[in-house]
C-alpha atoms as a PDB file:
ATOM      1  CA  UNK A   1       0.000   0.000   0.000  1.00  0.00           C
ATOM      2  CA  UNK A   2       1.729   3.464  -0.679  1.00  0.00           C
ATOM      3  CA  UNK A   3       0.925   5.757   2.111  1.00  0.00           C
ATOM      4  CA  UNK A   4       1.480   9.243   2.705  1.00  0.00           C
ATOM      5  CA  UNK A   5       2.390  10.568   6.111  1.00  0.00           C
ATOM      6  CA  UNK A   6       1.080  14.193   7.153  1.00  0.00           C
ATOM      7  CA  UNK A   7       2.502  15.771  10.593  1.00  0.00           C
ATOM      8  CA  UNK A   8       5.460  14.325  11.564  1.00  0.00           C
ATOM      9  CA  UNK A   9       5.118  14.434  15.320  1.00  0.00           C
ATOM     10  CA  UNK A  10       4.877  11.293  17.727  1.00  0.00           C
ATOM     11  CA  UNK A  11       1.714   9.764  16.356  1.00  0.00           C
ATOM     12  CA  UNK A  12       2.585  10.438  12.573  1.00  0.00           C
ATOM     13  CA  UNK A  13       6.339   8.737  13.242  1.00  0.00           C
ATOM     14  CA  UNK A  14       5.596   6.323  15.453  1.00  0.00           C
ATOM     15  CA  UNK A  15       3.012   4.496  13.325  1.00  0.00           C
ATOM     16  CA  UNK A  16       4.622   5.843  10.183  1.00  0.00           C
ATOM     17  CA  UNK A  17       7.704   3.849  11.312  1.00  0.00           C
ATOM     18  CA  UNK A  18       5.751   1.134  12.242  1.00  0.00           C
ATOM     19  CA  UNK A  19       4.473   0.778   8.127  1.00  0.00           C
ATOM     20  CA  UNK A  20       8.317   1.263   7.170  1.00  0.00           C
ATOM     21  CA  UNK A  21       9.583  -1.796   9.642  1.00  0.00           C
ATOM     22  CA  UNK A  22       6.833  -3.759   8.047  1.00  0.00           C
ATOM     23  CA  UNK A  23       7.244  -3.337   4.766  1.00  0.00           C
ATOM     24  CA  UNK A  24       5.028  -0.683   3.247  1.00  0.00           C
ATOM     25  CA  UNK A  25       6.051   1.906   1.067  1.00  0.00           C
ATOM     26  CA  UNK A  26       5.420   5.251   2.906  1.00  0.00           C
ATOM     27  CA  UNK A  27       6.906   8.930   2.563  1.00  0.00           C
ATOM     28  CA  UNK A  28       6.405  11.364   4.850  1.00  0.00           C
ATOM     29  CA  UNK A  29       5.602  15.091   4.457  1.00  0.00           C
ATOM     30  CA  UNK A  30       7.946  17.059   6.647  1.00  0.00           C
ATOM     31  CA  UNK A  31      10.264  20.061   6.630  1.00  0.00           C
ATOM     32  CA  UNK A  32      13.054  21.898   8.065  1.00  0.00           C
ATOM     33  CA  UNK A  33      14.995  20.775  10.375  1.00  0.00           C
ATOM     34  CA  UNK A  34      12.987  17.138  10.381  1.00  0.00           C
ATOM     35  CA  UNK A  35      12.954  16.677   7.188  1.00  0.00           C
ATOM     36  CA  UNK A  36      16.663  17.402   7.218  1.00  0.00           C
ATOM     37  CA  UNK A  37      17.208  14.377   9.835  1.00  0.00           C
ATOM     38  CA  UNK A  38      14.923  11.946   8.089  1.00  0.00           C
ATOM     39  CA  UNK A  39      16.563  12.014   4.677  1.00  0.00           C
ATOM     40  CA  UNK A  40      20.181  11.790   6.503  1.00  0.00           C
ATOM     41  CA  UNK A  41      19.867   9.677   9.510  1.00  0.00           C
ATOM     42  CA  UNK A  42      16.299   7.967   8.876  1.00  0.00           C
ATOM     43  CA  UNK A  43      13.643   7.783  11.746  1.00  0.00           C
ATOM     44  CA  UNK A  44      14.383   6.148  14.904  1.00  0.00           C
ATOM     45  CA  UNK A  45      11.871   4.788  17.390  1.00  0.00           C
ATOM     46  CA  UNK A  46      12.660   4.072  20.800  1.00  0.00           C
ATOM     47  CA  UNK A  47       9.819   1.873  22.058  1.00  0.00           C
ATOM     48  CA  UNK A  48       9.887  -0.048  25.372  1.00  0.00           C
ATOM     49  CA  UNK A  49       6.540  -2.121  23.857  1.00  0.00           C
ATOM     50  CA  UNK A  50       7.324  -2.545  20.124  1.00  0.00           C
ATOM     51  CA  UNK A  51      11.292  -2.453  20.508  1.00  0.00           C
ATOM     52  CA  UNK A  52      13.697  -0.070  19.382  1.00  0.00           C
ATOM     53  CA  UNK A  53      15.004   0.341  15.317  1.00  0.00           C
ATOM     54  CA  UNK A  54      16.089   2.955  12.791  1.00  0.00           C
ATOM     55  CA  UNK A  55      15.310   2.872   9.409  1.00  0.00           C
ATOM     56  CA  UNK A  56      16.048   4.902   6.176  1.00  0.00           C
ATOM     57  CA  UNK A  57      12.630   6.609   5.233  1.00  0.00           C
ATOM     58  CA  UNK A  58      11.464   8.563   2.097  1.00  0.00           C
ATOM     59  CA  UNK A  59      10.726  12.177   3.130  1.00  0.00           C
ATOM     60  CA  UNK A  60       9.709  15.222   1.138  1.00  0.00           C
ATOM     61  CA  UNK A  61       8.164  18.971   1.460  1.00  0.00           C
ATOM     62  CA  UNK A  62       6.669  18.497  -1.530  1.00  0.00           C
ATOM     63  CA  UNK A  63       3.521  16.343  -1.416  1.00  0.00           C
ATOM     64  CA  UNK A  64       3.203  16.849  -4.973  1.00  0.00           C
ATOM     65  CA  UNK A  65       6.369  15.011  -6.246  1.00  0.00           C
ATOM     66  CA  UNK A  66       4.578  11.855  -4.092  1.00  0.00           C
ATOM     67  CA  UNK A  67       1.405  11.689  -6.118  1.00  0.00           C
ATOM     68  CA  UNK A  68      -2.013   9.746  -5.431  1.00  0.00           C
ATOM     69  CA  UNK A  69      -1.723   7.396  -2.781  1.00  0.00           C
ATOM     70  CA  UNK A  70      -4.158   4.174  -1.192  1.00  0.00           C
ATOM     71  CA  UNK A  71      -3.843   6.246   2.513  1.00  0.00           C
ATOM     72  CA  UNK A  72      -2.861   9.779   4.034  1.00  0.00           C
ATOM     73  CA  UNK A  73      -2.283   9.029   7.919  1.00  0.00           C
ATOM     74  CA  UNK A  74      -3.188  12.472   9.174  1.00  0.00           C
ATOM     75  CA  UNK A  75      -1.784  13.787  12.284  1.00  0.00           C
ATOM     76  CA  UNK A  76      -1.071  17.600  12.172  1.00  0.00           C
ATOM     77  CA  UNK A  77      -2.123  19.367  15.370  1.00  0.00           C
ATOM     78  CA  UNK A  78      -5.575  20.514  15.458  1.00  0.00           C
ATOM     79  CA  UNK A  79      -4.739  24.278  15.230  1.00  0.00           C
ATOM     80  CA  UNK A  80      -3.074  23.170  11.987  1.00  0.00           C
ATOM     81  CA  UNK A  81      -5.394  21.341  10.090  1.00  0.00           C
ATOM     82  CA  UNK A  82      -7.068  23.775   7.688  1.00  0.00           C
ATOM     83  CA  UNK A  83      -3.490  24.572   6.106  1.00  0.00           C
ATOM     84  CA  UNK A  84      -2.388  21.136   5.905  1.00  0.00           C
ATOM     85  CA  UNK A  85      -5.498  20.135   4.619  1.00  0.00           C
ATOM     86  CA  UNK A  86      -5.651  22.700   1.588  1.00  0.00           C
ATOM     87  CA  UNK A  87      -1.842  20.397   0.688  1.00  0.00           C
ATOM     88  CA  UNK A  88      -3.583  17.340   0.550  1.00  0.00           C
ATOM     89  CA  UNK A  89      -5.139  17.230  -2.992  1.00  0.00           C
ATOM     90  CA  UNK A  90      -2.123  16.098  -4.984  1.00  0.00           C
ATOM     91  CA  UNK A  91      -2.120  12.748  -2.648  1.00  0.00           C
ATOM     92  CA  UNK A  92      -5.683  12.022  -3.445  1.00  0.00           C
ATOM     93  CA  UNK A  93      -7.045   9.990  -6.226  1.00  0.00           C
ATOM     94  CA  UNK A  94      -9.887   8.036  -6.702  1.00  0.00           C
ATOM     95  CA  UNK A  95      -9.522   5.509  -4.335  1.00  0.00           C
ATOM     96  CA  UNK A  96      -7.645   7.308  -1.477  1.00  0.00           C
ATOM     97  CA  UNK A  97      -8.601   7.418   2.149  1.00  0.00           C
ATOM     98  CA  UNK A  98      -7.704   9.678   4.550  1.00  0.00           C
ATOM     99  CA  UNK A  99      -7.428   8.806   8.233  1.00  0.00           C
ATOM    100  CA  UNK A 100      -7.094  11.718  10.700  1.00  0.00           C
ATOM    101  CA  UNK A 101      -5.639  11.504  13.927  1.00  0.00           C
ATOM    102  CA  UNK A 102      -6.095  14.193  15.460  1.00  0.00           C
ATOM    103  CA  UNK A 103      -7.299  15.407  18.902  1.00  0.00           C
ATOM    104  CA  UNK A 104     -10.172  16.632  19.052  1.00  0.00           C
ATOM    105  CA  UNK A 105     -13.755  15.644  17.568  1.00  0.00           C
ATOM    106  CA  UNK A 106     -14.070  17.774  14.794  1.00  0.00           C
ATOM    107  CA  UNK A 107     -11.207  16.826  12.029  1.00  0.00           C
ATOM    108  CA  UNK A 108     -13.038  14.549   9.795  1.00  0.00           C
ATOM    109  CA  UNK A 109     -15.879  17.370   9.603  1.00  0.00           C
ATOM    110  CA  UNK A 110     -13.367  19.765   9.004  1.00  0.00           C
ATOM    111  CA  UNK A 111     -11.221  17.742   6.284  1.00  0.00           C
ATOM    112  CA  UNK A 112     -14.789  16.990   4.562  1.00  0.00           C
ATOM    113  CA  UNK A 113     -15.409  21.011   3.621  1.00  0.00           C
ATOM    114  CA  UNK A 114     -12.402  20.878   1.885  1.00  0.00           C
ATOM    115  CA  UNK A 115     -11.483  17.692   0.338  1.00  0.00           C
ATOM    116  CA  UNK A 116     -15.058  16.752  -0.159  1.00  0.00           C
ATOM    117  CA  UNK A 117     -16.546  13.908   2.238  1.00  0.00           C
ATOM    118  CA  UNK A 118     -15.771  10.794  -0.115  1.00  0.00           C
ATOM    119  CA  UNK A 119     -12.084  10.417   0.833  1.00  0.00           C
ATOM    120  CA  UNK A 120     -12.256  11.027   4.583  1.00  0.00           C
ATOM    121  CA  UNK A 121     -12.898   8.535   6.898  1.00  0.00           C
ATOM    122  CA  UNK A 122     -13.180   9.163  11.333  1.00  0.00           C
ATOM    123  CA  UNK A 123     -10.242   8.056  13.151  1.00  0.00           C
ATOM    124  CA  UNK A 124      -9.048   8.153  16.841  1.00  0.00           C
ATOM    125  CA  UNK A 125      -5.470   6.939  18.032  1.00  0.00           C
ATOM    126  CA  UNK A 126      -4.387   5.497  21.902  1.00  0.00           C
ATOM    127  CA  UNK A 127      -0.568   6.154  21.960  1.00  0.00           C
ATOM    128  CA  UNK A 128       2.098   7.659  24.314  1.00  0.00           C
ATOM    129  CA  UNK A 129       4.698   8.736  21.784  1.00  0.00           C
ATOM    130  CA  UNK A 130       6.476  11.790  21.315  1.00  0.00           C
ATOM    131  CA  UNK A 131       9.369  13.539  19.372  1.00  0.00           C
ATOM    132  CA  UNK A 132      12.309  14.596  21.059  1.00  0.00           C
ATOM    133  CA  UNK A 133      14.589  15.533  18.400  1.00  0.00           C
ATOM    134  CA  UNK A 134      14.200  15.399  14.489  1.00  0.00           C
ATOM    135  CA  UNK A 135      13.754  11.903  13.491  1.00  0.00           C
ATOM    136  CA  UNK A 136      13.623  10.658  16.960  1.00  0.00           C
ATOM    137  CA  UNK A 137      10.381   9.189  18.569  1.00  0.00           C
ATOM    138  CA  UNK A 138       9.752   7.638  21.968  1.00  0.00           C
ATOM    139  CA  UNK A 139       6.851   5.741  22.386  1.00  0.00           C
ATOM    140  CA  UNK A 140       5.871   4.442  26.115  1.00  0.00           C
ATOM    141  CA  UNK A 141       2.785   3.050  25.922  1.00  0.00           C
ATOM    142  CA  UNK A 142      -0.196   2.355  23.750  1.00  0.00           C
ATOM    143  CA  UNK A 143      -0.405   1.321  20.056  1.00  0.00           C
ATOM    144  CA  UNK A 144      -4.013   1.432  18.758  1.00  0.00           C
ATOM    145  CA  UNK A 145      -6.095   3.056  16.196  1.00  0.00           C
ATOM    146  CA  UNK A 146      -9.940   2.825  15.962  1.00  0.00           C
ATOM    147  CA  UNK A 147     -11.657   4.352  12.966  1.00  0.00           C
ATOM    148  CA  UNK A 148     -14.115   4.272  10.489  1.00  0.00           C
ATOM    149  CA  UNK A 149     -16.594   5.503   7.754  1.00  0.00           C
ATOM    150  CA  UNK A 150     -17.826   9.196   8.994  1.00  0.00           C
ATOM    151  CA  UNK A 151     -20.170   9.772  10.718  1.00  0.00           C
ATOM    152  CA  UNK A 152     -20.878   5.836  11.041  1.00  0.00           C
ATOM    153  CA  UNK A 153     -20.506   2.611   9.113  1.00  0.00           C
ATOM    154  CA  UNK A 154     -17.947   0.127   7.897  1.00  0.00           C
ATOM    155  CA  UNK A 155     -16.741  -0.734   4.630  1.00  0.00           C
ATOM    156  CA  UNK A 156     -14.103  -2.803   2.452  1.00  0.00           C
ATOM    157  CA  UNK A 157     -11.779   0.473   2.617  1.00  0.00           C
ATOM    158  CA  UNK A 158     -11.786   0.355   6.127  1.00  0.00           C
ATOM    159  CA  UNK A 159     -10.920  -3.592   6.644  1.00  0.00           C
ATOM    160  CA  UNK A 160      -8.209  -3.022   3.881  1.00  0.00           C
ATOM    161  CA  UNK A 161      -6.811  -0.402   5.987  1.00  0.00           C
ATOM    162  CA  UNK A 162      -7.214  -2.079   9.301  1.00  0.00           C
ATOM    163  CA  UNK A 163      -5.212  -4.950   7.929  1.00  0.00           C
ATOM    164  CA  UNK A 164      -2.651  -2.806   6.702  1.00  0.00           C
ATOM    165  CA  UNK A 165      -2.330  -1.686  10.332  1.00  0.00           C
ATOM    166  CA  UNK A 166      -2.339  -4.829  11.786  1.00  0.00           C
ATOM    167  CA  UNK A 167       0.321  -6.456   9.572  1.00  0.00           C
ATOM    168  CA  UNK A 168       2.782  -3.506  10.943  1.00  0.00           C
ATOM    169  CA  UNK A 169       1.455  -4.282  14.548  1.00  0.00           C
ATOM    170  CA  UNK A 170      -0.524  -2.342  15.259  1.00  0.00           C
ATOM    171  CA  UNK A 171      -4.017  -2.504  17.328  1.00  0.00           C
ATOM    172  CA  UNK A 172      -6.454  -1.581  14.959  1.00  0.00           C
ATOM    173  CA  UNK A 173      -9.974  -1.993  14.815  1.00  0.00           C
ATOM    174  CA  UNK A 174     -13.092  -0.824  12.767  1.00  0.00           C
ATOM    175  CA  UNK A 175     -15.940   0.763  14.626  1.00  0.00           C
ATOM    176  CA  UNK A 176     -19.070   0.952  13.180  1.00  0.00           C
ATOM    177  CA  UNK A 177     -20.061   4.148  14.850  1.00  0.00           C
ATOM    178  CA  UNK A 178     -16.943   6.134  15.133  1.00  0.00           C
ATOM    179  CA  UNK A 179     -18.636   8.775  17.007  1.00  0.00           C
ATOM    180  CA  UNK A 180     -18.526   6.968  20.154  1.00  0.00           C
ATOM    181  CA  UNK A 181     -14.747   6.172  20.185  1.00  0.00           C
ATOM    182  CA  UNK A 182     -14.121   9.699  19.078  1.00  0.00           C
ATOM    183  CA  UNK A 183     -15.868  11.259  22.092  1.00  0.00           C
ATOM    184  CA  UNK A 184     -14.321   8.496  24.354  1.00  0.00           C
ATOM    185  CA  UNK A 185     -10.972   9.950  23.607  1.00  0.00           C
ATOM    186  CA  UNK A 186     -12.095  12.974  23.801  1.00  0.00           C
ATOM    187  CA  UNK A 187     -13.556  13.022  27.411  1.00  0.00           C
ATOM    188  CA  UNK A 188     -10.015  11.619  28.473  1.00  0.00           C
ATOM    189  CA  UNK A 189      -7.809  13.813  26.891  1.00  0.00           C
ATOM    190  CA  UNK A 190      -9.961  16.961  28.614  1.00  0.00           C
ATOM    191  CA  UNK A 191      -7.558  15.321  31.048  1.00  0.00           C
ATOM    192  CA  UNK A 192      -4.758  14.228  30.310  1.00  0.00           C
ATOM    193  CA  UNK A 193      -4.036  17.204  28.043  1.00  0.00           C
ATOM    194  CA  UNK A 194      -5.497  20.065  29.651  1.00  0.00           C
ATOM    195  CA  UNK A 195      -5.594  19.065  33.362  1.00  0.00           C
ATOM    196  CA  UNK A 196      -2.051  17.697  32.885  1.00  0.00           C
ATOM    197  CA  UNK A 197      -0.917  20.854  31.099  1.00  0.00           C
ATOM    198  CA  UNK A 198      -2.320  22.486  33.560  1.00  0.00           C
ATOM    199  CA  UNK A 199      -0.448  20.780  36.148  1.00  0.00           C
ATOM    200  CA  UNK A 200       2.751  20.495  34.413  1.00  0.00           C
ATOM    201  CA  UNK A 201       3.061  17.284  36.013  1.00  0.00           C
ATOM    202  CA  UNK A 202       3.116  13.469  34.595  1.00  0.00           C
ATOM    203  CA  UNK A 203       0.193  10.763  35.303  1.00  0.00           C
ATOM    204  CA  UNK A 204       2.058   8.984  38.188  1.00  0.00           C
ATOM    205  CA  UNK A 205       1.848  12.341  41.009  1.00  0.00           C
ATOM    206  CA  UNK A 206      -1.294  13.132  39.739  1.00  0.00           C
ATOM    207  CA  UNK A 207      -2.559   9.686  40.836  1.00  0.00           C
ATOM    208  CA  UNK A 208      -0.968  10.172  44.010  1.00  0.00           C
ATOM    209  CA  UNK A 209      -2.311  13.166  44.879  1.00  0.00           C
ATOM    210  CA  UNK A 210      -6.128  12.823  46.385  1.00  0.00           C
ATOM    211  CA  UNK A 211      -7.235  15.983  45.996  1.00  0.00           C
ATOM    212  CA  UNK A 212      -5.275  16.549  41.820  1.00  0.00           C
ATOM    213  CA  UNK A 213      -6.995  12.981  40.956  1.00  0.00           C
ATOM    214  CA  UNK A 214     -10.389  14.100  42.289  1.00  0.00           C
ATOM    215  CA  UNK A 215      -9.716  16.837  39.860  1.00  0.00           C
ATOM    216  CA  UNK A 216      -8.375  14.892  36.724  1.00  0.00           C
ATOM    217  CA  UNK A 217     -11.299  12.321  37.116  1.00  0.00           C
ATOM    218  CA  UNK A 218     -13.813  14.964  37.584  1.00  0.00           C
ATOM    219  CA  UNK A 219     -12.744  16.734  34.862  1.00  0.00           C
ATOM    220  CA  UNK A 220     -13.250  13.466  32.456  1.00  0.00           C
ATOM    221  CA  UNK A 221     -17.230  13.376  33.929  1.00  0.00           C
ATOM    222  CA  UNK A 222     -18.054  16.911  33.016  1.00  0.00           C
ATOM    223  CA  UNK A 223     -16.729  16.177  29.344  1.00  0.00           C
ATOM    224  CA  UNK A 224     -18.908  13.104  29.628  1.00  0.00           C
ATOM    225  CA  UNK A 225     -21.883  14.967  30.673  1.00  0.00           C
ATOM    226  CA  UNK A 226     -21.649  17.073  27.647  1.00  0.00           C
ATOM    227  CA  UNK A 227     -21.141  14.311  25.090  1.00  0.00           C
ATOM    228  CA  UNK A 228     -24.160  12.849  26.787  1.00  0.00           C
ATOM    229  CA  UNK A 229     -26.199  15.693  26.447  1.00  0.00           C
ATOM    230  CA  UNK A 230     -25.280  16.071  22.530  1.00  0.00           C
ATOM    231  CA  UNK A 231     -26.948  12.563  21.854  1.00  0.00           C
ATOM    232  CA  UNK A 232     -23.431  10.335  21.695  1.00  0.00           C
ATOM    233  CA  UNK A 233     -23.934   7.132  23.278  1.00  0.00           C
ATOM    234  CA  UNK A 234     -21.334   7.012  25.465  1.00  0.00           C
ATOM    235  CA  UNK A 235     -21.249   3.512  27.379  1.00  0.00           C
ATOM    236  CA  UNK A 236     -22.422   3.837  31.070  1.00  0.00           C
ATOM    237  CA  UNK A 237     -18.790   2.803  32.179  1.00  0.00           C
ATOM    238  CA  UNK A 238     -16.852   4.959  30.125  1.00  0.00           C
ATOM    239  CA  UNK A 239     -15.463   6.860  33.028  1.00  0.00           C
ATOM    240  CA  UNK A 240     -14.685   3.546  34.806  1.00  0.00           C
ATOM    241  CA  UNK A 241     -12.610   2.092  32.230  1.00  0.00           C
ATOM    242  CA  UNK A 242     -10.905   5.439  31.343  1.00  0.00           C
ATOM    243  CA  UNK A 243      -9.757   5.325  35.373  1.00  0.00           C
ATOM    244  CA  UNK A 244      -8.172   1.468  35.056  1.00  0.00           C
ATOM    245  CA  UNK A 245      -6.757   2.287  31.604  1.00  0.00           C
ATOM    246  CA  UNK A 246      -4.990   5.541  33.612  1.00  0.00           C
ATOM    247  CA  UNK A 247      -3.862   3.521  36.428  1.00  0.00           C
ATOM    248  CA  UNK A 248      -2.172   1.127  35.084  1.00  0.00           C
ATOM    249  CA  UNK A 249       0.232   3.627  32.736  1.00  0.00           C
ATOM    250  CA  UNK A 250       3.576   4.275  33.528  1.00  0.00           C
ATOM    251  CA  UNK A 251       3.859   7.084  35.946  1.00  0.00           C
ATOM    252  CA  UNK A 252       6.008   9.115  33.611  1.00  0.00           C
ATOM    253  CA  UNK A 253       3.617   9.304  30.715  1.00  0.00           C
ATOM    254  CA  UNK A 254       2.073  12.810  29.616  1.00  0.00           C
ATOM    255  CA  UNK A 255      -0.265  14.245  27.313  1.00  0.00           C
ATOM    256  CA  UNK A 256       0.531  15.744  24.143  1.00  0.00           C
ATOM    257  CA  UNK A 257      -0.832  18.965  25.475  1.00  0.00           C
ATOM    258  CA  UNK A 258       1.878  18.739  28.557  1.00  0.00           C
ATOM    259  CA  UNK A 259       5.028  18.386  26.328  1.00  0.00           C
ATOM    260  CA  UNK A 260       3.702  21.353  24.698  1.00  0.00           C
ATOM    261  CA  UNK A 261       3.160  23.700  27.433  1.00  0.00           C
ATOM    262  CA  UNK A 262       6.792  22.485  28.806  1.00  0.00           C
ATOM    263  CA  UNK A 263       8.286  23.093  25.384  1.00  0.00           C
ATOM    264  CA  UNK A 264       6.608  26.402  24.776  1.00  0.00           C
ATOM    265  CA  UNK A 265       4.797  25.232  21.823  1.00  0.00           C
ATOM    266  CA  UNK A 266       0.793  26.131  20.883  1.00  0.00           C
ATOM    267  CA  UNK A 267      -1.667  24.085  22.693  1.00  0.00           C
ATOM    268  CA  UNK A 268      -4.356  22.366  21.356  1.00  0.00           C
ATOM    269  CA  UNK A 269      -6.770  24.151  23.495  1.00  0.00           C
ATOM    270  CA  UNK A 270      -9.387  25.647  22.121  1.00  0.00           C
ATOM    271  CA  UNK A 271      -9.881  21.942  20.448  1.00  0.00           C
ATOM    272  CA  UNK A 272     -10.062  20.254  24.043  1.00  0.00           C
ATOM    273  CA  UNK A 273     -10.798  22.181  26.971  1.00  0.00           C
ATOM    274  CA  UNK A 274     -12.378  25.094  25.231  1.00  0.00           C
ATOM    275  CA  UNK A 275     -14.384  22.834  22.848  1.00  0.00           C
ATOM    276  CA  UNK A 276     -16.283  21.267  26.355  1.00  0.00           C
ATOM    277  CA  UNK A 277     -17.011  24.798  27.333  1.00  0.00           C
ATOM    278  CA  UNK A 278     -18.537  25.909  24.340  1.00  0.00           C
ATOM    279  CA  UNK A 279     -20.295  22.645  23.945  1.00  0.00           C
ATOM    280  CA  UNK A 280     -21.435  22.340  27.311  1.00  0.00           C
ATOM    281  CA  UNK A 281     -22.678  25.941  27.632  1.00  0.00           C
ATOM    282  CA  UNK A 282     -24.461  24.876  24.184  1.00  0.00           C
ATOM    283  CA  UNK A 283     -25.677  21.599  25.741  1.00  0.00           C
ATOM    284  CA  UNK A 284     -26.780  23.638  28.872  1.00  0.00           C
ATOM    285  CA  UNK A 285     -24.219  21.269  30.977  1.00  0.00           C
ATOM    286  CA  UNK A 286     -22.124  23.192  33.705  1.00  0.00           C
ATOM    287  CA  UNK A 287     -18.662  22.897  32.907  1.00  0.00           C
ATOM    288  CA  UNK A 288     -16.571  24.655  36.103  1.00  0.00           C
ATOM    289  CA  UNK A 289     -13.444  22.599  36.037  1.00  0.00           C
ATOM    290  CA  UNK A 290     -13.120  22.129  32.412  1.00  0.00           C
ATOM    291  CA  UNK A 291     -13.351  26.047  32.596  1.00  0.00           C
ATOM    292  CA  UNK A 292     -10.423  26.383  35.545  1.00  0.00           C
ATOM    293  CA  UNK A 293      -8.150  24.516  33.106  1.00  0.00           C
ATOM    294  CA  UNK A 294      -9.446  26.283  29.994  1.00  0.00           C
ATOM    295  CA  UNK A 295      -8.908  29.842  31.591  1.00  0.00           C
ATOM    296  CA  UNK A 296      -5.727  29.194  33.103  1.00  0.00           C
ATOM    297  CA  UNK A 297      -3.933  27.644  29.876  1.00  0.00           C
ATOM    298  CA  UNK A 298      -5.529  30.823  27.850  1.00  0.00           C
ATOM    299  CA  UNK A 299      -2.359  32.482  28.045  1.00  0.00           C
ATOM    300  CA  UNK A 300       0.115  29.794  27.229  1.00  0.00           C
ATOM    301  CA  UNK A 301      -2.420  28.902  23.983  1.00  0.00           C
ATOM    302  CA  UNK A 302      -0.350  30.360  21.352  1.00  0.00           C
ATOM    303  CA  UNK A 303       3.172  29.674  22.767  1.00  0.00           C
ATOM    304  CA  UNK A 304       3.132  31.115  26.645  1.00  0.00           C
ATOM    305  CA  UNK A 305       3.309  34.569  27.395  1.00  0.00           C
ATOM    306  CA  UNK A 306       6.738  36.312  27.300  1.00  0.00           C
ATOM    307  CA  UNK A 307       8.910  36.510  30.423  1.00  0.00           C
END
């Protein structure tokens, strides 16, 4: 299958690098200094759950000089999408799919008004992987993908895909209402990005803290509230099994949103904890934590304030 890579962070290398390793041909979309170190020292991936390797990668700028391809992982941040969508068109062709990864619940929707909604199918990743130089990813835990037709449905494109995945080892499944997977994310990483971010700590004090967990968790309920209260079926456990999943991850893991705020990057904000507040004040849901977080990342959203 030739597949195109767009956003070369820690989702879009890690599972990138996981197609490479198993044999597909795949080029990713990068530039600067990244795309310097993929085309002259290849991407490594230090994984303590899918094991360690470097390999020689195809790389470009250009997503014209790759052509149409069968997939287009896509994994730019949130605040990026528009202008990395409005690159895609010279990747698609009649029988391309593209699979975002994004945070957030909105990208497929998004995508759709401007590629059109035949190529674009709903997607939602579970990984702990990020970049901490060019063309080096660590992953720590996690290695799933759940998607499917948007809004709902299955189809041959998605079981091709799926088995694509799973042939490079990866957990992937087909949902048949991606919706609900979508918001399931969603109400977790109101945590573990924003809360987290918010914190500036990893998952294992924030477990060990009462009064910070009470916080976290609660923070996950509001979002599930609003979901709720838009019509999305959310299961009646879906809080429960967020809290195991959380407990049993390494202590040092954060959320995308955390290595952000610690780098001084742009946060995916106003696609997390601001998109509960406007939902729930839409939904007529109070929202007061997911508003604490929201109000005191404001500042940092578009890089942190100066010093």
């Amino acid at each position: 299958m030739r597949i195109a890579v767009m956003g070369i962070g820690g989702v879009g290398c890690y599972f990138g690098g996981q197609l490479v390793r198993a044999g597909e041909d795949v080029t990713f979309i990068a530039r600067g200094a990244h795309l310097d170190a993929l085309r002259t020292q290849g991407l490594t991936v230090q994984s303590r759950v899918t094991g360690d390797f470097t390999r020689a990668v195809s790389a470009t700028d250009d997503p014209a000089t790759i052509g149409p391809v069968d997939l287009v992982l896509f994994s730019v941040k949130a605040y990026d999408l528009d202008a990395a969508a409005f690159r895609l068109p010279p990747l698609i062709g009649p029988r391309t799919v593209v699979l975002p990864l994004q945070n957030g619940i909105d990208a497929s929707e998004r995508l759709a008004r401007i590629l059109g909604p035949d190529p674009v199918l709903g997607g939602v990743t579970y990984v702990a992987a990020t970049r901490v130089s060019p063309g080096v990813i660590v992953h720590l835990a996690l290695n799933k993908i759940v998607f499917g037709e948007y809004p709902t449905g299955a189809s041959p494109r998605t079981d091709r895909v799926r088995d694509v995945l799973q042939r490079a080892g990866v957990t992937a499944e087909v949902h048949p209402d991606i919706r609900v997977p979508l918001w399931e994310k969603f109400v977790v990483l109101a945590a573990t990005g924003g809360a987290m971010a918010m914190t500036r700590l990893p998952l294992g004090p924030i477990r060990e803290c009462p009064e910070t967990s009470a916080f976290f968790r609660t923070v996950i309920e509001e979002t599930v509230a609003v979901g709720r209260a838009l019509g999305i079926p959310l299961p009646v456990d879906c809080v429960d099994r967020h809290w195991v999943l959380l407990s049993g991850l390494d202590r040092m893991v954060r959320g995308s949103m955390s290595h952000d705020i610690l780098a001084g990057r742009r946060l995916e904000l106003e696609a997390l904890n601001g998109a509960v507040v406007r939902l729930g004040r839409q939904a007529g849901v109070p929202t007061p934590l997911n508003f604490a977080v929201y109000a005191a990342l404001k500042p940092y959203a578009d890089g942190g304030p100066p010093p």
